[in-house]
PDB file of N, CA and C in Angstrom:
ATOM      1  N   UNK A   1      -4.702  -0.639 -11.143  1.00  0.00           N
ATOM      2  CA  UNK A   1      -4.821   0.750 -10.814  1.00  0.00           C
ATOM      3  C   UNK A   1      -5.848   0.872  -9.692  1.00  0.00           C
ATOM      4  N   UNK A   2      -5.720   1.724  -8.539  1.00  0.00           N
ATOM      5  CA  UNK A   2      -6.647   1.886  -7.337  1.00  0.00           C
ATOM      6  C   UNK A   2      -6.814   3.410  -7.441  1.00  0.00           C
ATOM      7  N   UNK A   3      -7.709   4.064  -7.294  1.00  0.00           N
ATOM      8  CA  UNK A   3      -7.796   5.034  -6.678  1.00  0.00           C
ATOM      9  C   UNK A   3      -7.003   5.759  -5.478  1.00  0.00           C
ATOM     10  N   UNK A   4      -6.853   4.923  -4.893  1.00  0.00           N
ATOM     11  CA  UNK A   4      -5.902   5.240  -3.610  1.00  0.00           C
ATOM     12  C   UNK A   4      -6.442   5.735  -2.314  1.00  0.00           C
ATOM     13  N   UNK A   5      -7.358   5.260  -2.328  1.00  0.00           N
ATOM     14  CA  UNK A   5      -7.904   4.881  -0.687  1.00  0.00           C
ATOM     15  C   UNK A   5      -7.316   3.803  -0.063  1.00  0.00           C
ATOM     16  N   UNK A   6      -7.492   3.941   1.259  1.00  0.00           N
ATOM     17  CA  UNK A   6      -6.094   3.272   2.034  1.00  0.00           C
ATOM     18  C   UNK A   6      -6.529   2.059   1.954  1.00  0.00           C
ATOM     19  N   UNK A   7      -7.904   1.527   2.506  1.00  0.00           N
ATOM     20  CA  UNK A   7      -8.403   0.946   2.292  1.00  0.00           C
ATOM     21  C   UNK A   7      -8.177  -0.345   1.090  1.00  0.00           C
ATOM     22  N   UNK A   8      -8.541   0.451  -0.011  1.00  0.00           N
ATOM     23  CA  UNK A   8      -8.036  -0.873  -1.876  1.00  0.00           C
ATOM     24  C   UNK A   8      -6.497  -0.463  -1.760  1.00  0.00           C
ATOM     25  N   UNK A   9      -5.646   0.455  -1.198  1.00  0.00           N
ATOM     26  CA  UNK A   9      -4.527   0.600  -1.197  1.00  0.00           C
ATOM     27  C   UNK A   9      -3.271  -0.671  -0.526  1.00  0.00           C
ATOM     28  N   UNK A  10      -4.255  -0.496   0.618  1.00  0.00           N
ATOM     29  CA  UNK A  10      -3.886  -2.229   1.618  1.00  0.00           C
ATOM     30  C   UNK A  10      -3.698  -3.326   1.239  1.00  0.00           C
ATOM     31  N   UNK A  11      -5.379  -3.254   0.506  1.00  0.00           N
ATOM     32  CA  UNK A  11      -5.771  -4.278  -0.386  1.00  0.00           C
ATOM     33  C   UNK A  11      -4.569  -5.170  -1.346  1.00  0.00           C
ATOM     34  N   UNK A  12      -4.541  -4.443  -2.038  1.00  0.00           N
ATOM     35  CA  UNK A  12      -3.395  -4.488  -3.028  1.00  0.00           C
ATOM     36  C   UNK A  12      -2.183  -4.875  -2.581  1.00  0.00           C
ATOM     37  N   UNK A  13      -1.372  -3.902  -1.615  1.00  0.00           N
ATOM     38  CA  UNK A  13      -0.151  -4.255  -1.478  1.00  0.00           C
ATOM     39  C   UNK A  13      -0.285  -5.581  -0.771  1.00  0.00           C
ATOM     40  N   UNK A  14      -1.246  -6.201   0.381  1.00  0.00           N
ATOM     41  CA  UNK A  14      -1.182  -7.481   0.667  1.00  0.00           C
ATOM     42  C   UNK A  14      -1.391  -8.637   0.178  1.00  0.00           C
ATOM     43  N   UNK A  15      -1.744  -8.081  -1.370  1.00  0.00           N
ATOM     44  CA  UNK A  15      -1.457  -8.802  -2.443  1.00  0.00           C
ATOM     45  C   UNK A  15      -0.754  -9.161  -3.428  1.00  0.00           C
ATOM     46  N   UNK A  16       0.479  -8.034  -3.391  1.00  0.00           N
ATOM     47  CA  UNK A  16       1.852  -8.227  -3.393  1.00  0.00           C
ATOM     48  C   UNK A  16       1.509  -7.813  -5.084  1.00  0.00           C
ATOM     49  N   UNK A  17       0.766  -6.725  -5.263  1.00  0.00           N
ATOM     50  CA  UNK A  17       0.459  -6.254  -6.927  1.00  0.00           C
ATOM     51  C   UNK A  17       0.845  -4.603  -6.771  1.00  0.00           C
ATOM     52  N   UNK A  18       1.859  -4.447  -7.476  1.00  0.00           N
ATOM     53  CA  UNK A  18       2.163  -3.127  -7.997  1.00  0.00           C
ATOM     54  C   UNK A  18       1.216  -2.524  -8.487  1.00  0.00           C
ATOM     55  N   UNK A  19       0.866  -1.067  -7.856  1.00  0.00           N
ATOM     56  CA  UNK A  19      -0.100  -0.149  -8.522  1.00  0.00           C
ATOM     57  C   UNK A  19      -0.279   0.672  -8.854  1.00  0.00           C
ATOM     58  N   UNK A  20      -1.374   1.658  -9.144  1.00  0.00           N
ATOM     59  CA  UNK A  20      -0.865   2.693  -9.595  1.00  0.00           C
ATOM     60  C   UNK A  20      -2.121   3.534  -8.813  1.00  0.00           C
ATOM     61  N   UNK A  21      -1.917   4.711  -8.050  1.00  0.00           N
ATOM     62  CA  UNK A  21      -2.474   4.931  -7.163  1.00  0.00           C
ATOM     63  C   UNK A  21      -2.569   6.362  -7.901  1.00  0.00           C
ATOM     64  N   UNK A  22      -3.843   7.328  -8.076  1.00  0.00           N
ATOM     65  CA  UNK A  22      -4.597   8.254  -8.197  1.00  0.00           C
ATOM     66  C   UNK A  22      -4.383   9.545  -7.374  1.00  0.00           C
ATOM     67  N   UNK A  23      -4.054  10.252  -7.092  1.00  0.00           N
ATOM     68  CA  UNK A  23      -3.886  11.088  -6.257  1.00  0.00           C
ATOM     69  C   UNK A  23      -4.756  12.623  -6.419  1.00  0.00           C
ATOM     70  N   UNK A  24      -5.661  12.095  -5.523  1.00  0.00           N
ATOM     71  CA  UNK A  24      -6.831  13.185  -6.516  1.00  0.00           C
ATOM     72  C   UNK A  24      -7.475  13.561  -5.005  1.00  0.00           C
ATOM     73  N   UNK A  25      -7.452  13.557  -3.515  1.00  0.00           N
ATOM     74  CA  UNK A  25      -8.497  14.115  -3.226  1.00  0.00           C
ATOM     75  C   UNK A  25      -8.068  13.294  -1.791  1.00  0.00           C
ATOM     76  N   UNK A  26      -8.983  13.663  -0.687  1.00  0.00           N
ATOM     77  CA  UNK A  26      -8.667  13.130   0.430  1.00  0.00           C
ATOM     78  C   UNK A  26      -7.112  12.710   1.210  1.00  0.00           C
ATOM     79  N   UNK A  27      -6.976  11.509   1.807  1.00  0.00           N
ATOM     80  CA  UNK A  27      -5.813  11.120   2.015  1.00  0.00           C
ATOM     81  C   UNK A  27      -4.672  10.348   0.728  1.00  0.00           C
ATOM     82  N   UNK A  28      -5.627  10.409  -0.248  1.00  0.00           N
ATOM     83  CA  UNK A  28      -4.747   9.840  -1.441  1.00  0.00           C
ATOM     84  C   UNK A  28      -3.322  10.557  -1.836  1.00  0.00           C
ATOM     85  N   UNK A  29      -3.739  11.297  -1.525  1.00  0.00           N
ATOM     86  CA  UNK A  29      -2.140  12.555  -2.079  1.00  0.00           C
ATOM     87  C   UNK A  29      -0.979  11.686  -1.024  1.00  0.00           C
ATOM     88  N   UNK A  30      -0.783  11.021   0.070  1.00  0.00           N
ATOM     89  CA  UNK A  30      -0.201  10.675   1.163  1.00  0.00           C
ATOM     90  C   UNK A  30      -0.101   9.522   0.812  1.00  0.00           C
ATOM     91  N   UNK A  31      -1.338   8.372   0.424  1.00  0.00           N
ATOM     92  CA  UNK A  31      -1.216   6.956   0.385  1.00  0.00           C
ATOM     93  C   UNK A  31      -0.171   7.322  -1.477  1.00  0.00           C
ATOM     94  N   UNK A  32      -0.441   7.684  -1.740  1.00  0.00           N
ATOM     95  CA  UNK A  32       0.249   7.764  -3.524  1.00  0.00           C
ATOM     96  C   UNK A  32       1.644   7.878  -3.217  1.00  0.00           C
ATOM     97  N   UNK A  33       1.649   8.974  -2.315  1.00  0.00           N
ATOM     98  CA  UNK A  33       3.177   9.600  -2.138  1.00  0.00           C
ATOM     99  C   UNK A  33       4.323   7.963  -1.481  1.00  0.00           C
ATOM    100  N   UNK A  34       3.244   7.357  -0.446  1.00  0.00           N
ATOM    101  CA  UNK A  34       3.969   6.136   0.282  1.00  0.00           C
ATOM    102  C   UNK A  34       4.545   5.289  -0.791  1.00  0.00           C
ATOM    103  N   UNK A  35       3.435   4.975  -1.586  1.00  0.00           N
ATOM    104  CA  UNK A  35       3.538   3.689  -1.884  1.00  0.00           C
ATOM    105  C   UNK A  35       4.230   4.039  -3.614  1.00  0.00           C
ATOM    106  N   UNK A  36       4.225   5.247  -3.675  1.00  0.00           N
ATOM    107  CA  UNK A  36       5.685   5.777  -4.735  1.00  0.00           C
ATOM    108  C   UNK A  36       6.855   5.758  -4.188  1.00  0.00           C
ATOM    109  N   UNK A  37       7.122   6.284  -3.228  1.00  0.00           N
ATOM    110  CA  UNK A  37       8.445   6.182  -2.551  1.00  0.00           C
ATOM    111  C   UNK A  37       9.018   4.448  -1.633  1.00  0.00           C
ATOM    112  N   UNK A  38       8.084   4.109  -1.453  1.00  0.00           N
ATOM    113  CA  UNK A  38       8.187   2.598  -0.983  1.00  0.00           C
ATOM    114  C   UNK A  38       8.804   1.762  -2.465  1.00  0.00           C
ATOM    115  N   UNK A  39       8.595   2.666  -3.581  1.00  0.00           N
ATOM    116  CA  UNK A  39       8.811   1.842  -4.730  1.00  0.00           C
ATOM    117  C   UNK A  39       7.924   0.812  -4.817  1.00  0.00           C
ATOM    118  N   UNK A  40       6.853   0.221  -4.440  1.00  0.00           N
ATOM    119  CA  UNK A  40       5.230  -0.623  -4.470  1.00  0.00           C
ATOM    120  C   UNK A  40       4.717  -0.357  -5.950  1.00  0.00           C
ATOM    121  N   UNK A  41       4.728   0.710  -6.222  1.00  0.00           N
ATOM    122  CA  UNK A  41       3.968   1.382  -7.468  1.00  0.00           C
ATOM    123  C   UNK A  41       3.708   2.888  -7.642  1.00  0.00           C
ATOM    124  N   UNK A  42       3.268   2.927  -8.703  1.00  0.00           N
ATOM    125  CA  UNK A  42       3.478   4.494  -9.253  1.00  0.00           C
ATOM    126  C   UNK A  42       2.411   5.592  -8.818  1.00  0.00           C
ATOM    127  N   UNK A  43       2.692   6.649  -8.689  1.00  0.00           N
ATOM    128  CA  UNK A  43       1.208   7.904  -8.910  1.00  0.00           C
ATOM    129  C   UNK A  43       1.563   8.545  -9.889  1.00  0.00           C
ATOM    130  N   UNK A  44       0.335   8.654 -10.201  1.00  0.00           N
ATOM    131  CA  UNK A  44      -0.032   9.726 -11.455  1.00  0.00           C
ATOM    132  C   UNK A  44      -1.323  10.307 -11.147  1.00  0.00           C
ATOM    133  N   UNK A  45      -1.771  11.202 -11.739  1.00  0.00           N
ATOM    134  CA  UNK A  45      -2.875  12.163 -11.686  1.00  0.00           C
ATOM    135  C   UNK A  45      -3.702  11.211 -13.187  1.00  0.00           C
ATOM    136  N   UNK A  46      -4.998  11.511 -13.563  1.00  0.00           N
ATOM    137  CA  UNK A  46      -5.400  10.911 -14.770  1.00  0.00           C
ATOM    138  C   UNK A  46      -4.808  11.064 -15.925  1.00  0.00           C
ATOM    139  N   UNK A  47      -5.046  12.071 -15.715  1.00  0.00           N
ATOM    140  CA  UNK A  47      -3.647  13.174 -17.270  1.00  0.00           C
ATOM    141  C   UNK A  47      -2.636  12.491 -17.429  1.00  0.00           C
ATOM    142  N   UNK A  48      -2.079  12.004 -16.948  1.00  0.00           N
ATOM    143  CA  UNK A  48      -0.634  11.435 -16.864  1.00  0.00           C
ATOM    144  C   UNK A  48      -0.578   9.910 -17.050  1.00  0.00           C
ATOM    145  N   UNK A  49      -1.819   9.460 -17.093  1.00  0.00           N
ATOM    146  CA  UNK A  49      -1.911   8.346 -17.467  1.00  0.00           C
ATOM    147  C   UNK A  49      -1.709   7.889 -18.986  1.00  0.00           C
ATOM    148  N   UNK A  50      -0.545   7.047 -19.482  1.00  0.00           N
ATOM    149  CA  UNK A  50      -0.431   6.910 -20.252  1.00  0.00           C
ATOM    150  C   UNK A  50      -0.145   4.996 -20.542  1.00  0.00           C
ATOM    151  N   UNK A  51      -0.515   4.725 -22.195  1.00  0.00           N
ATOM    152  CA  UNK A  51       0.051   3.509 -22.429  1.00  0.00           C
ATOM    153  C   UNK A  51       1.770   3.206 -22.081  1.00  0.00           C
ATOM    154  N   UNK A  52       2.509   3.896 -21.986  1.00  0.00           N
ATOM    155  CA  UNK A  52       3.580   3.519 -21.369  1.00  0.00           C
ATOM    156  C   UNK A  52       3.775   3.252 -19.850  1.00  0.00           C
ATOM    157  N   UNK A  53       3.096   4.560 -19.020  1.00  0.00           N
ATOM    158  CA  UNK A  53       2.680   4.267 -17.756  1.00  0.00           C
ATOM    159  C   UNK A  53       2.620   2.752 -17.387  1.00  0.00           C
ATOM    160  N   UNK A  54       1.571   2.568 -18.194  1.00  0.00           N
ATOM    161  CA  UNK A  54       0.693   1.064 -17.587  1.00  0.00           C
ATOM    162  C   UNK A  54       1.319  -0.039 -18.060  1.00  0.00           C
ATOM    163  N   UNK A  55       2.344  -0.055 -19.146  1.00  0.00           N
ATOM    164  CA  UNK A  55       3.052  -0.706 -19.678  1.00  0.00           C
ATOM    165  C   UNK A  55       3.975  -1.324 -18.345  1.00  0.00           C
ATOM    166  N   UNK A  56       4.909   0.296 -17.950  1.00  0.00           N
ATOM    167  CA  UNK A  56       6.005   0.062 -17.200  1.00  0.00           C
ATOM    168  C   UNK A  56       5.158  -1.186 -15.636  1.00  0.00           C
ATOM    169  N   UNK A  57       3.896  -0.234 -15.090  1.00  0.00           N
ATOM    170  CA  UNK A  57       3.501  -0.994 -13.794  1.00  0.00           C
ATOM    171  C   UNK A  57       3.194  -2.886 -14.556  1.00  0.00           C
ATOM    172  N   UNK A  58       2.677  -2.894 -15.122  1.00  0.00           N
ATOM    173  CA  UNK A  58       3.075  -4.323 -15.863  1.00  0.00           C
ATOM    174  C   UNK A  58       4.242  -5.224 -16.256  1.00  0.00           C
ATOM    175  N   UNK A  59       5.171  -4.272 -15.890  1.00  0.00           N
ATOM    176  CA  UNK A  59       6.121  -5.326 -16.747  1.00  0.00           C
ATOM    177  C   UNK A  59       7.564  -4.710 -15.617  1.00  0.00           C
ATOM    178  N   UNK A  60       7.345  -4.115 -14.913  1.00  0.00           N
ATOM    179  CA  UNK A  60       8.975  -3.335 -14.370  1.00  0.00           C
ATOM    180  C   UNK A  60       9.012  -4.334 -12.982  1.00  0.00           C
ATOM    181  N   UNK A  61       9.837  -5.407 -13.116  1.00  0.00           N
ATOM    182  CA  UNK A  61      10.416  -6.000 -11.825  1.00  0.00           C
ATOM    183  C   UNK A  61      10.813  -5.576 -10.695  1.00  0.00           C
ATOM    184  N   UNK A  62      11.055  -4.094 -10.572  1.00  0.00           N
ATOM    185  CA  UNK A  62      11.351  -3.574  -9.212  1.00  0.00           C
ATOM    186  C   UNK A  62      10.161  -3.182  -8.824  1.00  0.00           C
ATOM    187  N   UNK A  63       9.043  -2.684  -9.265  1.00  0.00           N
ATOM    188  CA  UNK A  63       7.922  -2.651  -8.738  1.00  0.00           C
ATOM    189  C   UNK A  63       7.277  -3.523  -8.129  1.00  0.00           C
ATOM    190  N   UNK A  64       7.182  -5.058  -9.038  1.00  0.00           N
ATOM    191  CA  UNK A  64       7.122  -6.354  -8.277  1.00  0.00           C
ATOM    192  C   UNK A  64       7.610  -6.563  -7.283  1.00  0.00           C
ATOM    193  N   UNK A  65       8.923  -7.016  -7.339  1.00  0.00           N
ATOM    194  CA  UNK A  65       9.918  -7.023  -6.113  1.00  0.00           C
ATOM    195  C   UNK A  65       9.409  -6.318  -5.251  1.00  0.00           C
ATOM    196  N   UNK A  66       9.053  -4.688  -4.961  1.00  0.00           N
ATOM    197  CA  UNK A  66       8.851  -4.077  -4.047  1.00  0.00           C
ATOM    198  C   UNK A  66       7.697  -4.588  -3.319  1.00  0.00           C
ATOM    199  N   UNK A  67       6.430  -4.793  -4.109  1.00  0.00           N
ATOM    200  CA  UNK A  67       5.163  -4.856  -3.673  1.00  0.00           C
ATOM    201  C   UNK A  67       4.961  -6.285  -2.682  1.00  0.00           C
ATOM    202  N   UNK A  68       5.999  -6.557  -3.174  1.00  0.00           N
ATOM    203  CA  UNK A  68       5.525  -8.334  -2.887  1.00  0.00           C
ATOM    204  C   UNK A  68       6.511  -8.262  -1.321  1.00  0.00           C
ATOM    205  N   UNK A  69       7.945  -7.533  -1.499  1.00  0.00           N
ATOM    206  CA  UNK A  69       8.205  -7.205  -0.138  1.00  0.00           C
ATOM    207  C   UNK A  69       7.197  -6.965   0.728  1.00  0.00           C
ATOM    208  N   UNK A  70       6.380  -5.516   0.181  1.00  0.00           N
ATOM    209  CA  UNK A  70       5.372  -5.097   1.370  1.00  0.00           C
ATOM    210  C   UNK A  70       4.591  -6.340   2.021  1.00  0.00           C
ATOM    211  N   UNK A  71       4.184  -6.930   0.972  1.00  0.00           N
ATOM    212  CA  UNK A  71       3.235  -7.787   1.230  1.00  0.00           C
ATOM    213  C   UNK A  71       3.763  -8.720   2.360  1.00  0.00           C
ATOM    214  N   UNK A  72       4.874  -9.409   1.937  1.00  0.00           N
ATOM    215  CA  UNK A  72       5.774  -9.948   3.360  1.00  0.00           C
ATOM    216  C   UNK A  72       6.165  -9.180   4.818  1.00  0.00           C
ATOM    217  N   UNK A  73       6.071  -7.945   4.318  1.00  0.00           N
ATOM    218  CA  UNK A  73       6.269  -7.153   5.922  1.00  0.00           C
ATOM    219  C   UNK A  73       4.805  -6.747   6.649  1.00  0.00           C
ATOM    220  N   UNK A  74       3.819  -6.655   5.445  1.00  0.00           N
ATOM    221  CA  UNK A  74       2.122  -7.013   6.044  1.00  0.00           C
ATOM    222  C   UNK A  74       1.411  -8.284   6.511  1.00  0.00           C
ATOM    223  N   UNK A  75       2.643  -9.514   6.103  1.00  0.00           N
ATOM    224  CA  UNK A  75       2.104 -10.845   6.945  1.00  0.00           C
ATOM    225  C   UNK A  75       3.105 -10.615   8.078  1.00  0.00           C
ATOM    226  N   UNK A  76       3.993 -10.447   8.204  1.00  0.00           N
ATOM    227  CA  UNK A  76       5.112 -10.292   9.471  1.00  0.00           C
ATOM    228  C   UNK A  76       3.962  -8.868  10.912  1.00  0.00           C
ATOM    229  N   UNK A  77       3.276  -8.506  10.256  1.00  0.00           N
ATOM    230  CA  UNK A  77       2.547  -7.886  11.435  1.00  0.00           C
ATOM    231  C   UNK A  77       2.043  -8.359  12.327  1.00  0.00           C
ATOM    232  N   UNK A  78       1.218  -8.059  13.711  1.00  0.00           N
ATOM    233  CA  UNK A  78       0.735  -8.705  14.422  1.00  0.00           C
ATOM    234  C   UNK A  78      -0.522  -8.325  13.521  1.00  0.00           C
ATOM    235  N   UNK A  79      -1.854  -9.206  14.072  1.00  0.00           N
ATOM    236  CA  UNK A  79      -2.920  -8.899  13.779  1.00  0.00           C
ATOM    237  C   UNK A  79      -4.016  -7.982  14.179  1.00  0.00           C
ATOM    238  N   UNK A  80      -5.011  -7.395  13.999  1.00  0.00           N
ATOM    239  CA  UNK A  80      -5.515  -6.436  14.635  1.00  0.00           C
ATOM    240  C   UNK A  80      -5.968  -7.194  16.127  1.00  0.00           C
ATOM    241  N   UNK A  81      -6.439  -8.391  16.541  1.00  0.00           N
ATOM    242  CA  UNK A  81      -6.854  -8.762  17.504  1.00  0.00           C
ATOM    243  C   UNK A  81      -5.805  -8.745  18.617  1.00  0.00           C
ATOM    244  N   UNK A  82      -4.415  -9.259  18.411  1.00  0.00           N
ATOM    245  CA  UNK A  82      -3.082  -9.268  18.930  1.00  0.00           C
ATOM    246  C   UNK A  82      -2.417  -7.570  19.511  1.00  0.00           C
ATOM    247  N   UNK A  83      -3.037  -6.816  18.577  1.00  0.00           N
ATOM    248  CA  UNK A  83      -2.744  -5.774  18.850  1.00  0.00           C
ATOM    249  C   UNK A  83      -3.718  -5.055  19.990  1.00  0.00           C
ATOM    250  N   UNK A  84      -5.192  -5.015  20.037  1.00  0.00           N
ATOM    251  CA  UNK A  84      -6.346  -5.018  20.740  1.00  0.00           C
ATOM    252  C   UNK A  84      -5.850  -5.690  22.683  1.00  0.00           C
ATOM    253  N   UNK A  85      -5.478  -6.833  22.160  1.00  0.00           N
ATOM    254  CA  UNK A  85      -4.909  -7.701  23.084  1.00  0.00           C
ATOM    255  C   UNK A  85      -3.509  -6.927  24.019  1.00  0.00           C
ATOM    256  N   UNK A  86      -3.021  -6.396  23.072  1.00  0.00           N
ATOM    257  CA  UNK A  86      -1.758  -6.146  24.349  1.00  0.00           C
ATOM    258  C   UNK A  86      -2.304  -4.554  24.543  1.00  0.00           C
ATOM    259  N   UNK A  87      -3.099  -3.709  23.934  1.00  0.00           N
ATOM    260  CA  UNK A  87      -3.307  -2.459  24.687  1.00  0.00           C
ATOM    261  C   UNK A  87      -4.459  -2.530  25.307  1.00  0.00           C
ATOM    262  N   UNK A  88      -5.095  -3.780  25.653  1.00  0.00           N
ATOM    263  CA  UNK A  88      -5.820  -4.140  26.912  1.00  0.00           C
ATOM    264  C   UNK A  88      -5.069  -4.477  28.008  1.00  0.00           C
ATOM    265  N   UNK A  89      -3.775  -4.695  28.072  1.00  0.00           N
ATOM    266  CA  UNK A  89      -2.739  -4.907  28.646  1.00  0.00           C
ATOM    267  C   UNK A  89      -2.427  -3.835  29.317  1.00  0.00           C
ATOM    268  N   UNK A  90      -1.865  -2.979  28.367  1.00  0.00           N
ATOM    269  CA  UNK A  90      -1.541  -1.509  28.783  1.00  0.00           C
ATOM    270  C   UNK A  90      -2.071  -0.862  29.731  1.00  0.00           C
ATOM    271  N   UNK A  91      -3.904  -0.767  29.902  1.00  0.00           N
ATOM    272  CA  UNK A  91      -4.327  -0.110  29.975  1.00  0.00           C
ATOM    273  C   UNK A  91      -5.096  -0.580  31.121  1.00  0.00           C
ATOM    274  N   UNK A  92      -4.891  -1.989  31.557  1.00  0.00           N
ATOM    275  CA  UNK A  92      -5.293  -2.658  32.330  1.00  0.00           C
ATOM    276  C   UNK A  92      -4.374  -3.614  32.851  1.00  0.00           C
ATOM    277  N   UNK A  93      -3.308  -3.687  33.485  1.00  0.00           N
ATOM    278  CA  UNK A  93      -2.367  -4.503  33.858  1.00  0.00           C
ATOM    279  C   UNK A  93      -2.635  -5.663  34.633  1.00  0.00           C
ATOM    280  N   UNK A  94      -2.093  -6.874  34.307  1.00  0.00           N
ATOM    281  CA  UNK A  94      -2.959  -7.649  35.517  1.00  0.00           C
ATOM    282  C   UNK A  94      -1.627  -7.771  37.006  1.00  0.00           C
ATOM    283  N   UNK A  95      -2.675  -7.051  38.092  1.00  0.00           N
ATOM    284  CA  UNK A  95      -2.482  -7.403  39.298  1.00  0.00           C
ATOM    285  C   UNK A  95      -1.045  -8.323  39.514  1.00  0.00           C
TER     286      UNK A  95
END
């Protein structure tokens, strides 16, 4: 379970672990909404937290499956330096 800052949100999915993301405040309402609809893992509010809840993110294979996708389309990225690298490019063309 994360809170759902993008931040431990990242975290997680590039760790290919289904979660369950908090949606309580800041940008969390958005990171919850993604990574519910990405099928990654669930949101709930606290209230809604239940032993079945935590049951299902434990044990439901499409959640797996999903997360562990992400996680493969978060190593398939360039890296932040690679990225740095070509909009120094952009922005500076060489001659």
């Amino acid at each position: 379970m994360v809170p759902g800052g993008s931040s431990t949100t990242l975290g997680t999915l590039d760790a290919g672990i289904p979660q369950l993301v908090l949606p309580d405040g800041s940008d969390r309402f958005i990171t919850a909404a993604a990574v519910h609809q990405r099928g990654a893992g669930l949101s709930a509010t606290a209230e809604e937290i239940t032993p079945a809840l935590l049951h299902r993110l434990l044990t439901d294979d499409t959640l797996t499956r999903a997360a562990r996708e992400v996680s493969t389309e978060i190593a398939a990225m360039p890296s932040p330096t690679t990225v740095a690298e070509h909009l120094t490019t952009l922005t500076h063309p060489t001659p």
